[in-house]
C-alpha atoms as a PDB file:
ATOM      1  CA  UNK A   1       0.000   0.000   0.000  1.00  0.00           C
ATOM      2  CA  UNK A   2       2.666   2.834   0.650  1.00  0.00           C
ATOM      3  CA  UNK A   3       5.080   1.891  -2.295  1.00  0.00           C
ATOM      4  CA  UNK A   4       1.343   2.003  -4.407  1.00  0.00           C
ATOM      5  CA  UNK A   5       1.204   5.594  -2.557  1.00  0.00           C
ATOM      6  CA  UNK A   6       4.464   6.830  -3.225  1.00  0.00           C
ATOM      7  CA  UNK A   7       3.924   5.820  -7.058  1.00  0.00           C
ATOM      8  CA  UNK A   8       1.106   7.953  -6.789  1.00  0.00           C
ATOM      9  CA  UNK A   9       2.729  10.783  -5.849  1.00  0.00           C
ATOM     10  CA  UNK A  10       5.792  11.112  -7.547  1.00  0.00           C
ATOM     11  CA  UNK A  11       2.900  11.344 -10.821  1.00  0.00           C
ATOM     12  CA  UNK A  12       1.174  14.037  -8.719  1.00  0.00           C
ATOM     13  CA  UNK A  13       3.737  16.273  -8.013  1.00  0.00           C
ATOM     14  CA  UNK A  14       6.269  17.206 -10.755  1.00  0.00           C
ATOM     15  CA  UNK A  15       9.395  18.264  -8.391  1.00  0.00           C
ATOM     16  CA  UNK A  16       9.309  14.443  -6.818  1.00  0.00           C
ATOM     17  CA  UNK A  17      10.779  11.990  -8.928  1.00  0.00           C
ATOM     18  CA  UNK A  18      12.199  11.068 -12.298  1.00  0.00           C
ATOM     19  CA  UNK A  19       8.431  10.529 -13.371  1.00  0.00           C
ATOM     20  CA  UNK A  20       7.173  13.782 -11.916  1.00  0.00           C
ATOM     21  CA  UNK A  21       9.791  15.727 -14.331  1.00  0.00           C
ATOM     22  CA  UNK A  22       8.885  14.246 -17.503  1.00  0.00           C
ATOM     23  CA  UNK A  23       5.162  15.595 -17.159  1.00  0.00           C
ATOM     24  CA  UNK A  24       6.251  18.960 -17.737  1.00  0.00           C
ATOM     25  CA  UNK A  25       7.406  20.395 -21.242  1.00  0.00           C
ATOM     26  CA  UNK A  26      10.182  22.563 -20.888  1.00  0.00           C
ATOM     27  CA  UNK A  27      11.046  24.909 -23.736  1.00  0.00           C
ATOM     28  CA  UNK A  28      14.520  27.189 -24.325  1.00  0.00           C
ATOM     29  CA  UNK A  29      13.592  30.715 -24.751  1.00  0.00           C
ATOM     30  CA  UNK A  30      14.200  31.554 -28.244  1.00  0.00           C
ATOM     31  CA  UNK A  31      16.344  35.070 -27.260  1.00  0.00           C
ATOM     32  CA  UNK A  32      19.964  34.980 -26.321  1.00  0.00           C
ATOM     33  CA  UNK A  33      20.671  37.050 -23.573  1.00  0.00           C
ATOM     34  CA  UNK A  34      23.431  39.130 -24.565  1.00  0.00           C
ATOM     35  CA  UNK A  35      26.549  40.842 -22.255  1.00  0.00           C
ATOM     36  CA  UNK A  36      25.642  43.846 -20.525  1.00  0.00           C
ATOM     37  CA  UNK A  37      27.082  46.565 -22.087  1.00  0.00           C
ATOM     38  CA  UNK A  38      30.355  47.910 -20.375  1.00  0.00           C
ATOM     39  CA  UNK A  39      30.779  51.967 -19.796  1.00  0.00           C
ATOM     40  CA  UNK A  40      33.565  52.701 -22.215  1.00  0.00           C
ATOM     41  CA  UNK A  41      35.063  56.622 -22.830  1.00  0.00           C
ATOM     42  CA  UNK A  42      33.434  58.401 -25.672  1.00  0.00           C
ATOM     43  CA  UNK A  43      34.929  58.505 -28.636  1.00  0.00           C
ATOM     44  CA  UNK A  44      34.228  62.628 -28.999  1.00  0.00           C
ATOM     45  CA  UNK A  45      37.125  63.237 -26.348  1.00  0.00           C
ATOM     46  CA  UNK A  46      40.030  62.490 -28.490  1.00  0.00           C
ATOM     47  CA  UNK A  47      41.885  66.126 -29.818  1.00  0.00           C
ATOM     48  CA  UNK A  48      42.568  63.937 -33.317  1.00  0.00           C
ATOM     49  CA  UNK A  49      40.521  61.239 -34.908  1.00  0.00           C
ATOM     50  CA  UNK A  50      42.721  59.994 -37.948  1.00  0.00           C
ATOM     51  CA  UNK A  51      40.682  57.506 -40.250  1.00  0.00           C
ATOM     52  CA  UNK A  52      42.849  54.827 -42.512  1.00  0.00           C
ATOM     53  CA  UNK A  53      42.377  57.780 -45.297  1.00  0.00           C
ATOM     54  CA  UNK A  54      44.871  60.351 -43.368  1.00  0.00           C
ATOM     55  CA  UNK A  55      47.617  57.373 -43.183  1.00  0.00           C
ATOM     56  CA  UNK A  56      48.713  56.318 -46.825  1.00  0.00           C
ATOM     57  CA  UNK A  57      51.621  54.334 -44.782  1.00  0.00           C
ATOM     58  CA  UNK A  58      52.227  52.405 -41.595  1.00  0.00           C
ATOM     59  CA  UNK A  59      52.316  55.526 -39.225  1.00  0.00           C
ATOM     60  CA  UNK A  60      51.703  59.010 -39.269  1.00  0.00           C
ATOM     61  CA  UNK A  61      53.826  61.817 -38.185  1.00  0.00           C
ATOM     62  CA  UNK A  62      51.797  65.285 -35.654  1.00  0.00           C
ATOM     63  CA  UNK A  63      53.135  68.228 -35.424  1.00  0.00           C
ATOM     64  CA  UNK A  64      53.194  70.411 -32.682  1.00  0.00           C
ATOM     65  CA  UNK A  65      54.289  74.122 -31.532  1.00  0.00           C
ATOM     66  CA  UNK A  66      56.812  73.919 -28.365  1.00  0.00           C
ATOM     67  CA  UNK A  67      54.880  76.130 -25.621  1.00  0.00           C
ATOM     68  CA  UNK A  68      56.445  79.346 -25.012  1.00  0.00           C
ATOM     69  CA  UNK A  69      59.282  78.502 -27.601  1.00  0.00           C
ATOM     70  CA  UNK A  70      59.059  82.126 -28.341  1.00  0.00           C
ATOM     71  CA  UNK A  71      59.002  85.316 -26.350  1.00  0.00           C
ATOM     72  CA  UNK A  72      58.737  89.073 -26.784  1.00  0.00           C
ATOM     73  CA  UNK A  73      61.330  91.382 -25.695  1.00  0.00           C
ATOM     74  CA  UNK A  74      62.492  94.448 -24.785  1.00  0.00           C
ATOM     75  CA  UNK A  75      64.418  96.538 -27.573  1.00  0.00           C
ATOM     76  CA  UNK A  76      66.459  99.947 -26.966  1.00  0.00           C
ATOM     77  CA  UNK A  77      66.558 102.745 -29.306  1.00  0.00           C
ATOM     78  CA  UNK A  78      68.176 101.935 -32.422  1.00  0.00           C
ATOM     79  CA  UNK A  79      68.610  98.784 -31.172  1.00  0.00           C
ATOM     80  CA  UNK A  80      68.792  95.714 -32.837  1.00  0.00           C
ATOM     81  CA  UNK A  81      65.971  93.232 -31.981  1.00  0.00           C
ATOM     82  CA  UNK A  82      66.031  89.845 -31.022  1.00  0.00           C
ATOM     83  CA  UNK A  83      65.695  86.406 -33.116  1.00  0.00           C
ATOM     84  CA  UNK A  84      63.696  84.008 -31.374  1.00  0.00           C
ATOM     85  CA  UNK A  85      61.569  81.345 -34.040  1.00  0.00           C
ATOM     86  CA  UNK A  86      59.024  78.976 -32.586  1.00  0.00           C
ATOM     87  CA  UNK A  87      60.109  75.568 -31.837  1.00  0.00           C
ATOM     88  CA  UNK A  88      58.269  72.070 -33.181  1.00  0.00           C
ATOM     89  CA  UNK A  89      58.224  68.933 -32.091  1.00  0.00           C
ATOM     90  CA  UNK A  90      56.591  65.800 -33.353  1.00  0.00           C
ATOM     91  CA  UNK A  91      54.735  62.616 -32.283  1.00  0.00           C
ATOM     92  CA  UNK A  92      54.858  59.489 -34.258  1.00  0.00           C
ATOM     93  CA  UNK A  93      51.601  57.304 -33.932  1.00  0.00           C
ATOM     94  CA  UNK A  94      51.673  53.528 -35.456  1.00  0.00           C
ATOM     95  CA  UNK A  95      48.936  51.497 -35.228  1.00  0.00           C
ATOM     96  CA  UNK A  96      48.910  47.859 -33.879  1.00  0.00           C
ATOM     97  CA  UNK A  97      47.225  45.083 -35.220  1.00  0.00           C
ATOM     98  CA  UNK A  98      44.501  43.499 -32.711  1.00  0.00           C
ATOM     99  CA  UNK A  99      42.062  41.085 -33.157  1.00  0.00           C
ATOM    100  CA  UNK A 100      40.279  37.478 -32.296  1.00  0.00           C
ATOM    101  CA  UNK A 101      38.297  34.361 -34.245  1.00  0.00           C
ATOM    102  CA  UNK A 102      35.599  32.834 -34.233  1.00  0.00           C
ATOM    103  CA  UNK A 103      35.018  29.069 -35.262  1.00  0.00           C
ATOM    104  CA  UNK A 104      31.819  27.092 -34.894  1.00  0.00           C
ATOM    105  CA  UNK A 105      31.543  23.387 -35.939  1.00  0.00           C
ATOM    106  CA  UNK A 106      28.967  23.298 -39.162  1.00  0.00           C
ATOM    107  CA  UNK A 107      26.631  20.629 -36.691  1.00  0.00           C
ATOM    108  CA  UNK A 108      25.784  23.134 -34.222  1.00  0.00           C
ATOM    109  CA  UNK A 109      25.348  25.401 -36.720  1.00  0.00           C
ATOM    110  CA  UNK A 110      23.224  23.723 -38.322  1.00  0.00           C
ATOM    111  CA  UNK A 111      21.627  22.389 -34.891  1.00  0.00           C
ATOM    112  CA  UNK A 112      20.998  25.234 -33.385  1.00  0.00           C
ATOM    113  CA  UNK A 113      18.278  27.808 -32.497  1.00  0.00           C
ATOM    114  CA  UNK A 114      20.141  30.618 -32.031  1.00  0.00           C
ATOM    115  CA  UNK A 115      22.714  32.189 -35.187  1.00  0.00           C
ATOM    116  CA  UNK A 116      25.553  31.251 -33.714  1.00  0.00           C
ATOM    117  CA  UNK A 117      28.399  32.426 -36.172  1.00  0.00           C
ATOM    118  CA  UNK A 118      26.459  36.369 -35.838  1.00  0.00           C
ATOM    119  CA  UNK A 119      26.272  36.109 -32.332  1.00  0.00           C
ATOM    120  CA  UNK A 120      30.039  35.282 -31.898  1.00  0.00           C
ATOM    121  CA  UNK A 121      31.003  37.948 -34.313  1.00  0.00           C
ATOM    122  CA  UNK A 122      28.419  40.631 -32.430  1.00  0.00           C
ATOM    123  CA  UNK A 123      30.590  39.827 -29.245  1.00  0.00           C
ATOM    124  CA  UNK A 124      33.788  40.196 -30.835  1.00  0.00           C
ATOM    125  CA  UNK A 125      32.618  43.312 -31.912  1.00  0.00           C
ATOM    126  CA  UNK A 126      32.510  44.163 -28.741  1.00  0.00           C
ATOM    127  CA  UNK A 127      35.525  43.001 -27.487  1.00  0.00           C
ATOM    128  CA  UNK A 128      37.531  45.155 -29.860  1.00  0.00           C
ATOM    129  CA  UNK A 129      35.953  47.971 -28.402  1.00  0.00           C
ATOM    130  CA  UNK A 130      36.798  47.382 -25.309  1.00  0.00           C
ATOM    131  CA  UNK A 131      40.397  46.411 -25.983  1.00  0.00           C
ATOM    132  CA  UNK A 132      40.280  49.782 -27.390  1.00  0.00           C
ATOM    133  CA  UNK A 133      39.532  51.502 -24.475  1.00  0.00           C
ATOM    134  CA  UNK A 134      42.164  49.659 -22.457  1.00  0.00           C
ATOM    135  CA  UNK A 135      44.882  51.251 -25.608  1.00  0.00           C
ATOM    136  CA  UNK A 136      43.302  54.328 -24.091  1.00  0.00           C
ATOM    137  CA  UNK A 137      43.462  54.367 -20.469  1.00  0.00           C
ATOM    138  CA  UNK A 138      47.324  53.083 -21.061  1.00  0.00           C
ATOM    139  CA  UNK A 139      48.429  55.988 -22.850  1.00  0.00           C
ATOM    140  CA  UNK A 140      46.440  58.421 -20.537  1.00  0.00           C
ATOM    141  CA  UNK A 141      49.012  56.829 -17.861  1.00  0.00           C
ATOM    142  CA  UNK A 142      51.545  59.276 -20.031  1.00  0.00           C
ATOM    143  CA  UNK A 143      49.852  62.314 -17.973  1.00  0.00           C
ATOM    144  CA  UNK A 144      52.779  64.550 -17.065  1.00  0.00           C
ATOM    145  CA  UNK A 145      51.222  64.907 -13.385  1.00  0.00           C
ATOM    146  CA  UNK A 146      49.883  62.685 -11.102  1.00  0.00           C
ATOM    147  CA  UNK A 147      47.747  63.638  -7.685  1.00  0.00           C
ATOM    148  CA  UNK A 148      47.975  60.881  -4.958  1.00  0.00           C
ATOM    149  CA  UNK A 149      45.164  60.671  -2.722  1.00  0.00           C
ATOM    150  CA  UNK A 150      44.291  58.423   0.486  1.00  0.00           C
ATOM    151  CA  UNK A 151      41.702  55.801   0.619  1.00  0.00           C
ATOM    152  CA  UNK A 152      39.117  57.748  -0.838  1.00  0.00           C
ATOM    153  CA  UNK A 153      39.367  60.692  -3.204  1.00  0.00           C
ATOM    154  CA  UNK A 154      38.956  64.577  -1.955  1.00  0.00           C
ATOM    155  CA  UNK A 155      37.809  67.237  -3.304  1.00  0.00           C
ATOM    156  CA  UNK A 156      41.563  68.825  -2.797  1.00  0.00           C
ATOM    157  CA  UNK A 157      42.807  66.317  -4.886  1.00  0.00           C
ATOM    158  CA  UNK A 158      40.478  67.171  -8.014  1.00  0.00           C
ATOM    159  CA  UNK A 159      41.061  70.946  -7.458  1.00  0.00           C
ATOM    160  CA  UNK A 160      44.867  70.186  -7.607  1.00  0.00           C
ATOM    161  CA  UNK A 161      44.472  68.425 -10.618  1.00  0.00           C
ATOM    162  CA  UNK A 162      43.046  70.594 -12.062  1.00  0.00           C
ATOM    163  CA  UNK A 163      45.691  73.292 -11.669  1.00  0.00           C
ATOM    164  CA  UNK A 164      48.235  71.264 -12.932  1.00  0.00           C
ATOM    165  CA  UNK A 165      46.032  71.445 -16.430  1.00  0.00           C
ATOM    166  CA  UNK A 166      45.381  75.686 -15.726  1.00  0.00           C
ATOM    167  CA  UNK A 167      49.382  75.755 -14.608  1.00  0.00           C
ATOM    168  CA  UNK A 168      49.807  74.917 -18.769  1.00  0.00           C
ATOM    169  CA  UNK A 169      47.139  76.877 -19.958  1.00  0.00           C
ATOM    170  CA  UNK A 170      44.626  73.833 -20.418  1.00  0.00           C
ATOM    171  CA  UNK A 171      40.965  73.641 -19.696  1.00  0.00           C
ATOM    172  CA  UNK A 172      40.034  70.595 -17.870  1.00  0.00           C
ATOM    173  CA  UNK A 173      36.837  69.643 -19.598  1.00  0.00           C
ATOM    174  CA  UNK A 174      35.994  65.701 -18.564  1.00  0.00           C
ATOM    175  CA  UNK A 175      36.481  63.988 -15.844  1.00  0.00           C
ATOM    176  CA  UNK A 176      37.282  59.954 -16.015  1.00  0.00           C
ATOM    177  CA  UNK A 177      36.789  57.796 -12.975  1.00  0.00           C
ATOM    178  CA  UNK A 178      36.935  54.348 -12.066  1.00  0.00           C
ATOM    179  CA  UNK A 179      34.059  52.496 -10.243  1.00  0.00           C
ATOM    180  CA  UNK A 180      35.642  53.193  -6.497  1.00  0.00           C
ATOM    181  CA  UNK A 181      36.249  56.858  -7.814  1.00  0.00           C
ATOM    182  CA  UNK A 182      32.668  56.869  -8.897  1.00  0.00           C
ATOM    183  CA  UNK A 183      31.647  55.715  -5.357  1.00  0.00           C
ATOM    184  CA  UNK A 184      33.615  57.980  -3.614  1.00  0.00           C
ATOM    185  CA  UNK A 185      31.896  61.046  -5.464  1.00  0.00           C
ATOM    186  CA  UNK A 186      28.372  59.902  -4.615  1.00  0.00           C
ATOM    187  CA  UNK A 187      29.323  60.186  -0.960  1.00  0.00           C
ATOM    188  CA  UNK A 188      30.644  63.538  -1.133  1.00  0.00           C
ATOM    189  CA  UNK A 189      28.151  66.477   0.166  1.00  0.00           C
ATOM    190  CA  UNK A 190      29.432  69.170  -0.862  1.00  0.00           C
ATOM    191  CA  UNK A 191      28.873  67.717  -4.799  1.00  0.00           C
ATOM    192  CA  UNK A 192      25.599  65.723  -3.851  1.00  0.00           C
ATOM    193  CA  UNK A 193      23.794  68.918  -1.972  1.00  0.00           C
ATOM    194  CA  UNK A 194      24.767  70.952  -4.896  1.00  0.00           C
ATOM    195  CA  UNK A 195      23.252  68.578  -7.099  1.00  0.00           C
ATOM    196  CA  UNK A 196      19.659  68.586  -4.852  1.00  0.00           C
ATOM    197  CA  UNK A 197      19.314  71.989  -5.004  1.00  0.00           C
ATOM    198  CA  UNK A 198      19.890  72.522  -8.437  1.00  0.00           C
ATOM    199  CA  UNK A 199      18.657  69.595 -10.148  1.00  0.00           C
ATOM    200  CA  UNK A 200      17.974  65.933  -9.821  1.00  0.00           C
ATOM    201  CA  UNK A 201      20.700  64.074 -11.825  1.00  0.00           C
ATOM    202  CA  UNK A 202      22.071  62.513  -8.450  1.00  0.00           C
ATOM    203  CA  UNK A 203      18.568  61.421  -7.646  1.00  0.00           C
ATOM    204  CA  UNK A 204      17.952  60.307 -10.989  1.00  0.00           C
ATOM    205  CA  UNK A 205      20.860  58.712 -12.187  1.00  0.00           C
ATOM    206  CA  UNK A 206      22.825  57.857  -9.157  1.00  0.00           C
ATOM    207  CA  UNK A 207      25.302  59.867 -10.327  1.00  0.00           C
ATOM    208  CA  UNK A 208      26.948  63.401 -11.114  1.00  0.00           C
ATOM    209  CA  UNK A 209      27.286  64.644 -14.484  1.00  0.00           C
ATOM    210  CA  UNK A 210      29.512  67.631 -14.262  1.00  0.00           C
ATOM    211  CA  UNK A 211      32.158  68.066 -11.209  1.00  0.00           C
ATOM    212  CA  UNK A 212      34.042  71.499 -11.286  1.00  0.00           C
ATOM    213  CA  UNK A 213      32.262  72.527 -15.226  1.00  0.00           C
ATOM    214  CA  UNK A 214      34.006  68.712 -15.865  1.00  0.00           C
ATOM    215  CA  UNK A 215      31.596  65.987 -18.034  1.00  0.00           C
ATOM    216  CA  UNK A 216      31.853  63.520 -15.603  1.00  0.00           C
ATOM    217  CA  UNK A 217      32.198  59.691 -17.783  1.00  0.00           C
ATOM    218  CA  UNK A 218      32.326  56.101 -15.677  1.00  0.00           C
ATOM    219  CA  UNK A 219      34.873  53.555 -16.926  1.00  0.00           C
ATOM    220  CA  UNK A 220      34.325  50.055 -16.289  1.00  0.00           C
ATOM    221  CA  UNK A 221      37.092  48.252 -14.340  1.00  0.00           C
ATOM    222  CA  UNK A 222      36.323  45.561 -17.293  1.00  0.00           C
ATOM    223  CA  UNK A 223      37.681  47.597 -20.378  1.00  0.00           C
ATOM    224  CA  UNK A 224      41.161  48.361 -18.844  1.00  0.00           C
ATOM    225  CA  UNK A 225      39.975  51.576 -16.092  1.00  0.00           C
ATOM    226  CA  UNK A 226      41.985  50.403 -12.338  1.00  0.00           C
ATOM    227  CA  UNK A 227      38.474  51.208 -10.145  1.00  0.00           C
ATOM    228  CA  UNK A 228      40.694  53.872  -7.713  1.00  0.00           C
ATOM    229  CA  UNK A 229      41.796  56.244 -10.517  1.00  0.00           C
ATOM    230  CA  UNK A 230      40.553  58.776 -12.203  1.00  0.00           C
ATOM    231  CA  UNK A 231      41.897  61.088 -15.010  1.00  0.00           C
ATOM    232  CA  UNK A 232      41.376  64.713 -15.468  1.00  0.00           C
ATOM    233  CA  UNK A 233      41.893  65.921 -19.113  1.00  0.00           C
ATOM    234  CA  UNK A 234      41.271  68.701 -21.921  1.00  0.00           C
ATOM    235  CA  UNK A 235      39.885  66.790 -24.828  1.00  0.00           C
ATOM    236  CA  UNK A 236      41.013  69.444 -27.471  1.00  0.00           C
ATOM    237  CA  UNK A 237      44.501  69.145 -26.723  1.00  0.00           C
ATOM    238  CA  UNK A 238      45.061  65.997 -24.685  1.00  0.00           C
ATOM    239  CA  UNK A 239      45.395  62.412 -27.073  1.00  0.00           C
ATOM    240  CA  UNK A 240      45.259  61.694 -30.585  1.00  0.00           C
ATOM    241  CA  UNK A 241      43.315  58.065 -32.361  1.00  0.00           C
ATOM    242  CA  UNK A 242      44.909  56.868 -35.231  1.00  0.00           C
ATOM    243  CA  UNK A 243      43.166  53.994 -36.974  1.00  0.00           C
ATOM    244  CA  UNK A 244      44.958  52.736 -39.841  1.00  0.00           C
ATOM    245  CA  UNK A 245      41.836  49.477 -40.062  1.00  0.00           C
ATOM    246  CA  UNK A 246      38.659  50.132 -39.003  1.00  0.00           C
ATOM    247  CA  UNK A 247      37.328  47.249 -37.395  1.00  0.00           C
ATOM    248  CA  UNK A 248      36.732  44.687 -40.189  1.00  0.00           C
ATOM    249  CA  UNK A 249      35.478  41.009 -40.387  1.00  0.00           C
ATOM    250  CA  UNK A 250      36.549  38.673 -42.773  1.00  0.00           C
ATOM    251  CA  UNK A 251      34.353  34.746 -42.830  1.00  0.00           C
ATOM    252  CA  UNK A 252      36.585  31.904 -43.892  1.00  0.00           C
ATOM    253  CA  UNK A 253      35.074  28.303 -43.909  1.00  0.00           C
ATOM    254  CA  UNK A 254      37.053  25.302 -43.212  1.00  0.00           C
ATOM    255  CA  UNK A 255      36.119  21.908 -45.607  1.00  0.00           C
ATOM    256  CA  UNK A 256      38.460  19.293 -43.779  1.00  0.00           C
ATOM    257  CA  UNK A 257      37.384  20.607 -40.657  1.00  0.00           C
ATOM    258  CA  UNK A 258      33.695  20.934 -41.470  1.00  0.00           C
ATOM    259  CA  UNK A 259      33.730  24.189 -39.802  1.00  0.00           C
ATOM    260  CA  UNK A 260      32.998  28.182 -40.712  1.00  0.00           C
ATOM    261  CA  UNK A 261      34.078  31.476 -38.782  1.00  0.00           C
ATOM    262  CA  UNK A 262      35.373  34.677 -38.780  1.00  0.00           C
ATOM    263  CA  UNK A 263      38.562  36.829 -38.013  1.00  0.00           C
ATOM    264  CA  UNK A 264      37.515  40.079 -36.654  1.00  0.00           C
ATOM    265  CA  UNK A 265      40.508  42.685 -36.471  1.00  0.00           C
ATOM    266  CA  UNK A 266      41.529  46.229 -36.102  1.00  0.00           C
ATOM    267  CA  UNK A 267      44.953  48.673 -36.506  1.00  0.00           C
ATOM    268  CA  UNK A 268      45.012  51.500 -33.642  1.00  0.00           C
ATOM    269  CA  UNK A 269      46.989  53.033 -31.565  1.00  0.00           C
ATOM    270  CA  UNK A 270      46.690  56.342 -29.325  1.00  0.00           C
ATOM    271  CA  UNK A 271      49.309  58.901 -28.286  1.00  0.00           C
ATOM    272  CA  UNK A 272      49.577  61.991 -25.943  1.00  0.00           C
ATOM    273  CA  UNK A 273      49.581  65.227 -27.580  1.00  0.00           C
ATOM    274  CA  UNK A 274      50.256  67.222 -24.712  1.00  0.00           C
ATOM    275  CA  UNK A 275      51.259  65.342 -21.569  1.00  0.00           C
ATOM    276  CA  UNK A 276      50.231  68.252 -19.070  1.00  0.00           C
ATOM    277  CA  UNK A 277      47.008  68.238 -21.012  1.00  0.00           C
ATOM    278  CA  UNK A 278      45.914  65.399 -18.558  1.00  0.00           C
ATOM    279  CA  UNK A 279      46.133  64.940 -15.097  1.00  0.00           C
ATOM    280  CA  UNK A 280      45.849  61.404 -13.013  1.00  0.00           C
ATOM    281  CA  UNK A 281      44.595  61.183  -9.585  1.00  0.00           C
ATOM    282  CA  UNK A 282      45.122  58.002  -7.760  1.00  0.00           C
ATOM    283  CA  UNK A 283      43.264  56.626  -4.350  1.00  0.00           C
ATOM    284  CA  UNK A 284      44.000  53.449  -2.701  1.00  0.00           C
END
């Protein structure tokens, strides 16, 4: 009688048993659920955005006018006046090759529900731009000047690097900060009470826009940003992006293998153009 009862209810209820299980259908949803998307800098802050048109060969060759190479003086009466010419200097940018590939057997392509081989190549997508950002936040780690902080940043310690940017006649126009940086501004009054009383972005977003007249922009810890530093900059004069290949994909199949895929790659490099044109502040 109770083996006739437990038989009974492993039908009845379909979490007790193997039986139970296989009364219920179970379906896969037909949407992949894709990567969140990772806070990346914006493109618009680079001083000098070269496409593969501006470099007919491997690497291109900027200009620049030495600051205060030249100076005005003083001349006597019938005196005769001074020669002083401009001075020039020049950065050479060459772009590195990056990339990744893709390769799917033809059976699960074939087998599957989902496009597998535009899926991959969606993600790699992604992945280049994110390596790209990491190019970025290394050569931002050129900065002439650095501001160390304690365990959390201060307000003295965005003020001061700031006037190592006005010390050089730069405007410090965007702000870059890792996660902890990010915290750490959220829990500062002074910026958060400002914020209440003259609009609602804290409240909104959960975060500050502007800092000092400075577009604040979070940087994922994921895409190359260390989460206790932040970078203040002057985007008309601070780096230069030189891409010699836009990202590109190229499919290839493989007959012995029975496989298809794809090589997604990309030529970039930055540079400084002006190392006092940013400003790092580190925490611990």
């Amino acid at each position: 009688m109770t083996e006739n009862y437990k038989f009974i209810k492993e039908l009845l209820f379909t979490g007790t048993g193997t039986q139970g299980t296989l009364l219920i259908p179970r379906k896969i949803y037909a949407v992949l659920i894709a990567e969140v998307e990772k806070a990346l800098i914006p493109s618009e802050l680079a001083a000098l955005s070269i496409g593969p048109d501006g470099i007919p060969g491997s690497s291109i060759d900027i200009n620049l006018v030495v600051v205060n190479s030249a100076n005005v003086r003083l001349v006597s009466e019938g005196a005769e006046f001074h020669l002083d010419n401009p001075g020039y200097s020049t950065v050479n940018i060459r772009p590195l090759k990056y990339g990744l590939a893709v390769k799917i057997v033809r059976e699960l392509m074939e087998d599957s529900q989902f496009p597998l081989l535009q899926q991959s190549i969606q993600y790699a997508g992604k992945k280049i731009a994110e390596n790209e950002n990491s190019l970025l936040v290394t050569a931002l780690d050129s900065g002439a000047n650095t501001v160390s902080g304690g365990a959390t940043i201060a307000i003295a310690n965005i003020t001061r690097a700031i006037q190592y940017l006005e010390d050089s006649d730069f405007q410090a126009t965007d702000y870059l900060v890792g996660i902890e940086v990010a915290n750490d501004l959220r829990n500062i009054d002074t910026f958060v009470e400002y914020d209440k009383r003259g609009n609602s972005e804290v409240l909104d977003r959960g975060f500050m826009g502007t800092v000092y007249g400075m577009r604040v922009h979070r940087v994922s810890t994921n895409a190359g940003m260390t989460t206790t530093t932040s970078y203040v900059v002057d985007r008309g004069q601070a780096y230069a992006r030189v891409e010699k290949r836009p990202m590109t994909v190229e499919n290839f199949t493989l007959p012995l293998s029975d496989m298809e895929g794809a090589v997604v790659s990309q030529r970039i490099a930055f540079a400084l153009l002006r190392t006092s044109a940013v400003a790092i502040i580190t925490t611990t």
